[in-house]
PDB file of N, CA and C in Angstrom:
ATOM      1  N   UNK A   1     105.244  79.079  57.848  1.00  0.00           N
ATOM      2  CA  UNK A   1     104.293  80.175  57.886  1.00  0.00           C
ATOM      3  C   UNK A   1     103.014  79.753  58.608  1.00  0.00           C
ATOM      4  N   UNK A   2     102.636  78.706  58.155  1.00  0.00           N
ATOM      5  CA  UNK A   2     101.326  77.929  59.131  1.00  0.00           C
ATOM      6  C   UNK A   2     101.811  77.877  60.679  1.00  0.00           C
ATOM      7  N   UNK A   3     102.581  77.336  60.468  1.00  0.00           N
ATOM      8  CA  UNK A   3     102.806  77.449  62.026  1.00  0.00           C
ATOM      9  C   UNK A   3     103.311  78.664  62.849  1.00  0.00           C
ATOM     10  N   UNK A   4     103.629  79.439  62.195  1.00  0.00           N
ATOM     11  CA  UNK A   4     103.478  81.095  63.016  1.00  0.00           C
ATOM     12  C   UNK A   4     102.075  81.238  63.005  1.00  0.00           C
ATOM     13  N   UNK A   5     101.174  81.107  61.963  1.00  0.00           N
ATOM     14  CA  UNK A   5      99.970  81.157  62.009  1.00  0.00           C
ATOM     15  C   UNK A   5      99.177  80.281  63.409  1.00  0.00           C
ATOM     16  N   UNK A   6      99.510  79.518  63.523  1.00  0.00           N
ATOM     17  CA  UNK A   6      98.570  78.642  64.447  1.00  0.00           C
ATOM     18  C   UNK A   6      99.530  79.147  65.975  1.00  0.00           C
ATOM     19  N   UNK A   7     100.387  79.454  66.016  1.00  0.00           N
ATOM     20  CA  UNK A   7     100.995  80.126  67.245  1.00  0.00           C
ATOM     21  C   UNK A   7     100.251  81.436  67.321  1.00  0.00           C
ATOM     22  N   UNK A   8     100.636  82.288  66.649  1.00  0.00           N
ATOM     23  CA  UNK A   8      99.473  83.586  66.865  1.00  0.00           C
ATOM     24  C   UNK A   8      97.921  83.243  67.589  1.00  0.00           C
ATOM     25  N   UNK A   9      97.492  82.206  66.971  1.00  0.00           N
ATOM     26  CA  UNK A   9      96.159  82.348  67.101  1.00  0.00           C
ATOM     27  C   UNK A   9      95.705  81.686  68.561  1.00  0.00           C
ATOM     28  N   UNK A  10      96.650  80.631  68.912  1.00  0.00           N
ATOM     29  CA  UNK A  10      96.727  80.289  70.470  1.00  0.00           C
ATOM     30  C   UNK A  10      97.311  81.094  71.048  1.00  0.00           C
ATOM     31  N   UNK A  11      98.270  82.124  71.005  1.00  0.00           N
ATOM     32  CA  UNK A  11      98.627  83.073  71.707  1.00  0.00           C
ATOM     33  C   UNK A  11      97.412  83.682  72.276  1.00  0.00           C
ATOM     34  N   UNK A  12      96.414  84.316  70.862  1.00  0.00           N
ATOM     35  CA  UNK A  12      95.331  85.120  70.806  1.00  0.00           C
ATOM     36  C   UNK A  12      94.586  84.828  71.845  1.00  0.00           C
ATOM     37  N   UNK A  13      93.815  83.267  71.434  1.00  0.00           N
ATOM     38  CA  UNK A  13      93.020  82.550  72.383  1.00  0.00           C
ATOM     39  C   UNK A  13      93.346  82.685  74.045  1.00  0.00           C
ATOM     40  N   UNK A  14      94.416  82.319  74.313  1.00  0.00           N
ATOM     41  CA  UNK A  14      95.296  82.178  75.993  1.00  0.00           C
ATOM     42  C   UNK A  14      94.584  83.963  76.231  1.00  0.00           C
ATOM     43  N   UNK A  15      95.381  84.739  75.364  1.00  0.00           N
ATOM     44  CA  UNK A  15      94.948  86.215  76.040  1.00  0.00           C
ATOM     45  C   UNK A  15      93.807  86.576  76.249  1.00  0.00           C
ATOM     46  N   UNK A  16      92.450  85.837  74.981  1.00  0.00           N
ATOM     47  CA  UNK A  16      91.197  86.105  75.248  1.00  0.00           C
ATOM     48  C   UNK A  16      90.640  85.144  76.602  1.00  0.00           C
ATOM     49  N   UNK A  17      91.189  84.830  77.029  1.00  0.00           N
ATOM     50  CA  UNK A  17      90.745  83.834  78.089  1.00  0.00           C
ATOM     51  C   UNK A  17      91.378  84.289  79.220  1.00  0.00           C
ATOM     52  N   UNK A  18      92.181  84.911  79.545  1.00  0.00           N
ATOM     53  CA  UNK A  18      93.218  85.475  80.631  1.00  0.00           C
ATOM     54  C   UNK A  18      92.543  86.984  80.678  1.00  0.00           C
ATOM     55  N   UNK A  19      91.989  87.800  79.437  1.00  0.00           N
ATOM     56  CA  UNK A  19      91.138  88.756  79.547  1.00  0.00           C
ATOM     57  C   UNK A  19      89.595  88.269  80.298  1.00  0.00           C
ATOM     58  N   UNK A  20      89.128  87.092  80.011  1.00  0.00           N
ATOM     59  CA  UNK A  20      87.903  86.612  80.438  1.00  0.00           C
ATOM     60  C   UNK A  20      88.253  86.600  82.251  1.00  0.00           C
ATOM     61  N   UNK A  21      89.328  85.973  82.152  1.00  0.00           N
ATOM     62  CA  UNK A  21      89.276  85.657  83.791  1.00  0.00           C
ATOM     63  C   UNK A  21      89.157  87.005  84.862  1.00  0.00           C
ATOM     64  N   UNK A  22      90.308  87.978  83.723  1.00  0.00           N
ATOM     65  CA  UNK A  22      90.256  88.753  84.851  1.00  0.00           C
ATOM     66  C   UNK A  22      88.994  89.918  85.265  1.00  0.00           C
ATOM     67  N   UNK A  23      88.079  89.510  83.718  1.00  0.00           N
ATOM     68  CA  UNK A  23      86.880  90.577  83.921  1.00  0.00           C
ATOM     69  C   UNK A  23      85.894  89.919  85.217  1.00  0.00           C
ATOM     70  N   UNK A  24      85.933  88.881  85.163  1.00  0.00           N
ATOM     71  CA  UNK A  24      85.304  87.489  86.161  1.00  0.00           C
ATOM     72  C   UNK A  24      85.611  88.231  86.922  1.00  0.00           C
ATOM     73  N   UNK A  25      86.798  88.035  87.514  1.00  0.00           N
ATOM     74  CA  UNK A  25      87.405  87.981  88.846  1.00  0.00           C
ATOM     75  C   UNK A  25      87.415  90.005  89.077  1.00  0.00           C
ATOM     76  N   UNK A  26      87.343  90.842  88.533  1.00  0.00           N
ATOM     77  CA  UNK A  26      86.831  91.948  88.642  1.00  0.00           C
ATOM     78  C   UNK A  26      85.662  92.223  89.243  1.00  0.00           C
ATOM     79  N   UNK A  27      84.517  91.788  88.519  1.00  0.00           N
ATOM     80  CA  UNK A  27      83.032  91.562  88.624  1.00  0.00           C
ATOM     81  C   UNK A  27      82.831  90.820  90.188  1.00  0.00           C
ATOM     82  N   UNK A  28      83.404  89.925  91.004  1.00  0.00           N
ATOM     83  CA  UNK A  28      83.198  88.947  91.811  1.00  0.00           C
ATOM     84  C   UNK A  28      83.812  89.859  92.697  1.00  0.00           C
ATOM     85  N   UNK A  29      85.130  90.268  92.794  1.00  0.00           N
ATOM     86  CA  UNK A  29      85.964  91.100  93.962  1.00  0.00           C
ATOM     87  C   UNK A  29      85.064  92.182  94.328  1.00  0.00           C
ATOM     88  N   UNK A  30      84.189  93.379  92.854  1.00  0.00           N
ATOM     89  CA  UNK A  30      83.580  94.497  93.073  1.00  0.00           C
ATOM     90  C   UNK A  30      82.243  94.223  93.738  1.00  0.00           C
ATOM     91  N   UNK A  31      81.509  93.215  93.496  1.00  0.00           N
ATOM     92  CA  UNK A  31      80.255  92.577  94.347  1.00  0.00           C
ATOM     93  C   UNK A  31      80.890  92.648  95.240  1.00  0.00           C
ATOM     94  N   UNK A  32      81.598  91.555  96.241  1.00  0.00           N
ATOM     95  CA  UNK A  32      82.336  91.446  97.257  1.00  0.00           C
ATOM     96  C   UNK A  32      82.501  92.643  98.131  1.00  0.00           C
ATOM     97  N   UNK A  33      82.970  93.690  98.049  1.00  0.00           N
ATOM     98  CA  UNK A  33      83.866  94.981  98.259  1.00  0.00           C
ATOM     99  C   UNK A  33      82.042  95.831  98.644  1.00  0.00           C
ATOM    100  N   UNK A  34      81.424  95.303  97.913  1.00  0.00           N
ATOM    101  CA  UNK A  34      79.932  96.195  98.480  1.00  0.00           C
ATOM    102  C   UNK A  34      79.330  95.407  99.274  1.00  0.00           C
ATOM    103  N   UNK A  35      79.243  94.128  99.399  1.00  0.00           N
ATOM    104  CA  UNK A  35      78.350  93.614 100.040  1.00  0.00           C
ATOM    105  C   UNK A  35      79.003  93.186 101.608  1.00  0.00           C
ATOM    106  N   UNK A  36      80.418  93.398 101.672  1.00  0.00           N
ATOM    107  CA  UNK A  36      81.180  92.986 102.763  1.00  0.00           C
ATOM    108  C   UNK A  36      81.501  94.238 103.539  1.00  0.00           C
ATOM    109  N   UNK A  37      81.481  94.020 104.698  1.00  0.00           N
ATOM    110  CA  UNK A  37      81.389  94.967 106.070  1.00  0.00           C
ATOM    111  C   UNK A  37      83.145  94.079 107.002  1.00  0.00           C
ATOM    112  N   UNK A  38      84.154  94.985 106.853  1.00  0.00           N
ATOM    113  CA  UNK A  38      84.930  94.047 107.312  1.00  0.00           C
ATOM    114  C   UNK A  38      84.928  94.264 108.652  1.00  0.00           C
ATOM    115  N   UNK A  39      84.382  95.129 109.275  1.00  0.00           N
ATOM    116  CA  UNK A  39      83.923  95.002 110.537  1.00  0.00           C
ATOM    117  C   UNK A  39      83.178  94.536 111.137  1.00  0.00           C
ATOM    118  N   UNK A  40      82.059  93.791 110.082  1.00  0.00           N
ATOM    119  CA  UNK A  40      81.526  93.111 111.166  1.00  0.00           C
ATOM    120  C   UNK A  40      81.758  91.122 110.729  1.00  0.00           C
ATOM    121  N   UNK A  41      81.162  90.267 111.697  1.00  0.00           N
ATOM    122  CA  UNK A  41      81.638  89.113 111.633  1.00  0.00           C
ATOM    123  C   UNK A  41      81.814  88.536 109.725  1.00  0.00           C
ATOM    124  N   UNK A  42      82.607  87.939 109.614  1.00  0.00           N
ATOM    125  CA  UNK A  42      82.584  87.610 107.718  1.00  0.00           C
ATOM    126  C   UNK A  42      81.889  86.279 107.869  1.00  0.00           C
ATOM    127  N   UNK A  43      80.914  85.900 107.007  1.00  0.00           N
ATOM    128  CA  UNK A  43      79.699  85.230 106.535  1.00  0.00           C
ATOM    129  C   UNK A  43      80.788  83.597 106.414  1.00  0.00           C
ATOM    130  N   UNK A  44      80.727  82.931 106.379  1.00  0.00           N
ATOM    131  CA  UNK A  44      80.696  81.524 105.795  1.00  0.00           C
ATOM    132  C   UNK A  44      80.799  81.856 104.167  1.00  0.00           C
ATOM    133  N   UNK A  45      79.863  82.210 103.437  1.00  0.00           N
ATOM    134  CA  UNK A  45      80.041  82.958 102.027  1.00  0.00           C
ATOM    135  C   UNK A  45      81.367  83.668 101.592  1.00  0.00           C
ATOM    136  N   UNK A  46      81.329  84.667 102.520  1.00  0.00           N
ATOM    137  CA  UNK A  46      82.304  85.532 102.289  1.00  0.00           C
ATOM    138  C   UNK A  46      83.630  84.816 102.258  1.00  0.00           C
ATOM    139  N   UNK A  47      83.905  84.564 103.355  1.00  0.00           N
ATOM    140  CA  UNK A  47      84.758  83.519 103.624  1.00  0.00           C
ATOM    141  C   UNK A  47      85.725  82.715 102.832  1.00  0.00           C
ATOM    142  N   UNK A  48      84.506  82.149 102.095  1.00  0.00           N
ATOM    143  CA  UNK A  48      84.871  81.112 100.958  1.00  0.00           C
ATOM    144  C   UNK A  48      85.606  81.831  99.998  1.00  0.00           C
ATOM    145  N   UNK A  49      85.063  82.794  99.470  1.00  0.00           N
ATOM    146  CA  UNK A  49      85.221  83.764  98.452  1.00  0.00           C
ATOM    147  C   UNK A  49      86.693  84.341  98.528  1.00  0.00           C
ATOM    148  N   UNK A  50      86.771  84.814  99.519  1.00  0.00           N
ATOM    149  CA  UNK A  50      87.499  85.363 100.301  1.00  0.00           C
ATOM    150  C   UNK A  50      88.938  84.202  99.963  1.00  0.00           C
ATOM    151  N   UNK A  51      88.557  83.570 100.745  1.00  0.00           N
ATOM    152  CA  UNK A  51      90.253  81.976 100.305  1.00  0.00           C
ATOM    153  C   UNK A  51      90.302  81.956  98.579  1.00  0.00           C
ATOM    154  N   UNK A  52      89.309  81.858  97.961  1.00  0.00           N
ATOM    155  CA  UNK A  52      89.362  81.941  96.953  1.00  0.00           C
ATOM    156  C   UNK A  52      90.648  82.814  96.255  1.00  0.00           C
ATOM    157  N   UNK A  53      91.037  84.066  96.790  1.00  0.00           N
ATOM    158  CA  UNK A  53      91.721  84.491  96.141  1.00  0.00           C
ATOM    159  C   UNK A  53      92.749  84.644  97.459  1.00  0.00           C
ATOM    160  N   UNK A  54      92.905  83.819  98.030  1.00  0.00           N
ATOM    161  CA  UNK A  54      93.942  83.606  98.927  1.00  0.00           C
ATOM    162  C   UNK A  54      94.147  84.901  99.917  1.00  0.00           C
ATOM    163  N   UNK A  55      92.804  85.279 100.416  1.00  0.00           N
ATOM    164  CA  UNK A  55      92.600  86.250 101.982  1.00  0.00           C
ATOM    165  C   UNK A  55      92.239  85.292 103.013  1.00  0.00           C
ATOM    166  N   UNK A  56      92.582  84.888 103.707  1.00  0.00           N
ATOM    167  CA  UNK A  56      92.709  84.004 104.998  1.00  0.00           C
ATOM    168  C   UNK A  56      92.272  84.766 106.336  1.00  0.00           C
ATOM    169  N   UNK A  57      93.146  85.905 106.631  1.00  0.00           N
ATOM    170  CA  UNK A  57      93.059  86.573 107.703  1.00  0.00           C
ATOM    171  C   UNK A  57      91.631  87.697 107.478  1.00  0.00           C
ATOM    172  N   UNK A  58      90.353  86.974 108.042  1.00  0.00           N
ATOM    173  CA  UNK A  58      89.014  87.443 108.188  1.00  0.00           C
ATOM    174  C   UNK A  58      88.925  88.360 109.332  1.00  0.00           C
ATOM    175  N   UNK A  59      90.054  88.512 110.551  1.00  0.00           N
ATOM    176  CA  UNK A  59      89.894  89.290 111.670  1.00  0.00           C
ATOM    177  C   UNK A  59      90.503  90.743 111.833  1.00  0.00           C
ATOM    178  N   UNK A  60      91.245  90.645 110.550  1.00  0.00           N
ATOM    179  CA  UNK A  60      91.747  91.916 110.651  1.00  0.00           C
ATOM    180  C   UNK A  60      91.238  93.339 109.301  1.00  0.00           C
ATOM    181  N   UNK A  61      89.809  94.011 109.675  1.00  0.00           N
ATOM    182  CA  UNK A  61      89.618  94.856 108.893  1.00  0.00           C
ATOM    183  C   UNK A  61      90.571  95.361 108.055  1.00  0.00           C
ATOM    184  N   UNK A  62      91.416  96.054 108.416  1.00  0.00           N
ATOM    185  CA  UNK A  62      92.580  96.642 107.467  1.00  0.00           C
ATOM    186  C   UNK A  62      93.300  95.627 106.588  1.00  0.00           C
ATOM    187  N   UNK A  63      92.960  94.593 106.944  1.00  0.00           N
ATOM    188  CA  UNK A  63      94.054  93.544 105.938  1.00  0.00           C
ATOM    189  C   UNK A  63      93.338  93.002 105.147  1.00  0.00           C
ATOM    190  N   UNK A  64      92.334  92.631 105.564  1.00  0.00           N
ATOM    191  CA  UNK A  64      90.998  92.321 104.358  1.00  0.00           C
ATOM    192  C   UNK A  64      90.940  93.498 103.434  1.00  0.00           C
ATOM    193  N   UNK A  65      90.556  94.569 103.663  1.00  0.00           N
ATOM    194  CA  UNK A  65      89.964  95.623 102.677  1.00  0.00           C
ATOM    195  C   UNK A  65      91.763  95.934 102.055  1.00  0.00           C
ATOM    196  N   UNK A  66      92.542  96.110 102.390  1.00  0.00           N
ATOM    197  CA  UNK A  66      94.209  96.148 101.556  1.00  0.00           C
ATOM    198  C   UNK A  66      94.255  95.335 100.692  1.00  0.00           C
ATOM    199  N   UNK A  67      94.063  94.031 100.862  1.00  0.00           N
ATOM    200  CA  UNK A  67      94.255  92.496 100.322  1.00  0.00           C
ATOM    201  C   UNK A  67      93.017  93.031  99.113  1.00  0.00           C
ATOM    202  N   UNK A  68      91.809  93.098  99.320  1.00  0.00           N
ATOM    203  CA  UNK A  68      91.193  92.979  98.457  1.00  0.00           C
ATOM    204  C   UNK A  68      91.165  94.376  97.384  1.00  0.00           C
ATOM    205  N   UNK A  69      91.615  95.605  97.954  1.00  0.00           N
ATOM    206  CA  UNK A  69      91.772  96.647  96.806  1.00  0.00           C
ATOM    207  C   UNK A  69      93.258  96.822  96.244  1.00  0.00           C
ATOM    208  N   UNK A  70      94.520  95.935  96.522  1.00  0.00           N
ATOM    209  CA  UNK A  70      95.396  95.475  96.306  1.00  0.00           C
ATOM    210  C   UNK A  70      95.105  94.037  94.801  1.00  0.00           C
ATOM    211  N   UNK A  71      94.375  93.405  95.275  1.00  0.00           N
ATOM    212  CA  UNK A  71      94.094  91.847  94.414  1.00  0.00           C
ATOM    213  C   UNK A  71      93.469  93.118  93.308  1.00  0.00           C
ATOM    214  N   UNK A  72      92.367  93.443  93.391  1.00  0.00           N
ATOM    215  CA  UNK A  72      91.158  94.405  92.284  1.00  0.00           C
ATOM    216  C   UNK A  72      92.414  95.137  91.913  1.00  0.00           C
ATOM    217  N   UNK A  73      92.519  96.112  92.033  1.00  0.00           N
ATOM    218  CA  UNK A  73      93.803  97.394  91.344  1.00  0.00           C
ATOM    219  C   UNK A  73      94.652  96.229  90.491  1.00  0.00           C
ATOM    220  N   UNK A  74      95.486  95.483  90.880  1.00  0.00           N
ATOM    221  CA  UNK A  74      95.981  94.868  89.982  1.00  0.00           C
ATOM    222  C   UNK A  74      95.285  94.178  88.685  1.00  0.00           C
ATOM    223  N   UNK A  75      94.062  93.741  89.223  1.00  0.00           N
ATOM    224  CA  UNK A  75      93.476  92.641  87.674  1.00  0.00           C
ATOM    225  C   UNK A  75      93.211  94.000  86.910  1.00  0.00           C
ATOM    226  N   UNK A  76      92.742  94.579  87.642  1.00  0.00           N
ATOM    227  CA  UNK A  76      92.661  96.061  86.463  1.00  0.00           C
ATOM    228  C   UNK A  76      93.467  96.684  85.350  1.00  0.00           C
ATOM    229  N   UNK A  77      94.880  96.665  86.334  1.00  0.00           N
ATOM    230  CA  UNK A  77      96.073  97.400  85.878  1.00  0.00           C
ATOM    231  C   UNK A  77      96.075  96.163  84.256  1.00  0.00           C
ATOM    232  N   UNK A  78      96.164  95.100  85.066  1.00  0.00           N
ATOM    233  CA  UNK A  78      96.502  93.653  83.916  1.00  0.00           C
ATOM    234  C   UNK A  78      95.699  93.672  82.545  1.00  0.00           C
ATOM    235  N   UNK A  79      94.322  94.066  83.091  1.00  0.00           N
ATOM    236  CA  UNK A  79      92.834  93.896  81.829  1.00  0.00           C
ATOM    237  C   UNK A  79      93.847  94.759  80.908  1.00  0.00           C
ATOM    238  N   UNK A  80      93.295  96.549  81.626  1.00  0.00           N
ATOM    239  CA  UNK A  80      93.921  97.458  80.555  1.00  0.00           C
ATOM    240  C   UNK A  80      94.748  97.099  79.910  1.00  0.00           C
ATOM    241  N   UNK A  81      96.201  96.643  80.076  1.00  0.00           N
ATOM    242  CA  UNK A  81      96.921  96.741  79.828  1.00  0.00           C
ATOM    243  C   UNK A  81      97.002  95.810  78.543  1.00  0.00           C
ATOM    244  N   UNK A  82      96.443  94.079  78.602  1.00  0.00           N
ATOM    245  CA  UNK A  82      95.759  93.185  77.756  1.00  0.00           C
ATOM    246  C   UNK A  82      94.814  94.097  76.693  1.00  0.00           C
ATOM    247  N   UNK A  83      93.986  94.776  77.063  1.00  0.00           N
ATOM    248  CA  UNK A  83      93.107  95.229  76.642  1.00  0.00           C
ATOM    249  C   UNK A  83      94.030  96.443  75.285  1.00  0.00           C
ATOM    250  N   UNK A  84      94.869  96.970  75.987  1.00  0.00           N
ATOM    251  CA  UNK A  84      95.002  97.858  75.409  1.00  0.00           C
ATOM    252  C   UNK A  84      96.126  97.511  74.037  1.00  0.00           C
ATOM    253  N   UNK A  85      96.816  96.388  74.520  1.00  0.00           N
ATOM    254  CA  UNK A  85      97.813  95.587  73.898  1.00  0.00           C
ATOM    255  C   UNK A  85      96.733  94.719  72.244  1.00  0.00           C
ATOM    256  N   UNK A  86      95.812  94.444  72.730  1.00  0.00           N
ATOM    257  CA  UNK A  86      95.066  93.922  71.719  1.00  0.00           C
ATOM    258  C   UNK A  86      94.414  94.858  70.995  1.00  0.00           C
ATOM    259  N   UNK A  87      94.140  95.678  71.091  1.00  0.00           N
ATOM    260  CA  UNK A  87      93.685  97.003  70.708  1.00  0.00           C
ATOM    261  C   UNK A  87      94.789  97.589  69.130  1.00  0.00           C
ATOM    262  N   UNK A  88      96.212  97.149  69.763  1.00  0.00           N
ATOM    263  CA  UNK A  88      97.410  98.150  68.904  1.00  0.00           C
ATOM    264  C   UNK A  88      97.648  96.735  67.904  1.00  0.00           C
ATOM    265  N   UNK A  89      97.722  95.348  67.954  1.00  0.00           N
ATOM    266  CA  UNK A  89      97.822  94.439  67.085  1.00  0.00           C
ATOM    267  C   UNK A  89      96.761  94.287  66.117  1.00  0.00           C
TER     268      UNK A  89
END
């Protein structure tokens, strides 16, 4: 019984932390998405940010702004879904 107990509660933990990341990584993409112009040259900053979540190709407007409301829509879909899952337990 303890040890279902202590499994639950690292389960818990992993999800509260996998919820943390993806509010992070929400917050960082939605800055991003306002402050970036994919038309015009991408910053050294951006850049970085940018590899960060594995966007490489900086020259192609349409593939940047796909890539990045593609990456966002998903952590979203994921939060809720975490979110909503912890909500019903």
């Amino acid at each position: 019984m303890l040890g279902s107990l202590n499994y639950d509660i690292s389960l818990i933990h992993m999800q509260n932390e996998r919820i943390d990341f993806l509010a992070n990584n929400i917050d960082v993409l939605n800055r991003l998405c306002l402050k970036l112009d994919p038309y015009k040259p991408v910053s050294k900053e951006h850049q970085n940010l940018l590899k960060a979540f594995n966007i490489e190709d900086f020259y192609d407007p349409f593939k940047v702004t796909n890539q990045l409301l593609v990456l966002l829509e998903n952590y979203i879909e994921e939060l809720h879904s975490l979110q909503n899952n912890e909500t019903i337990q």
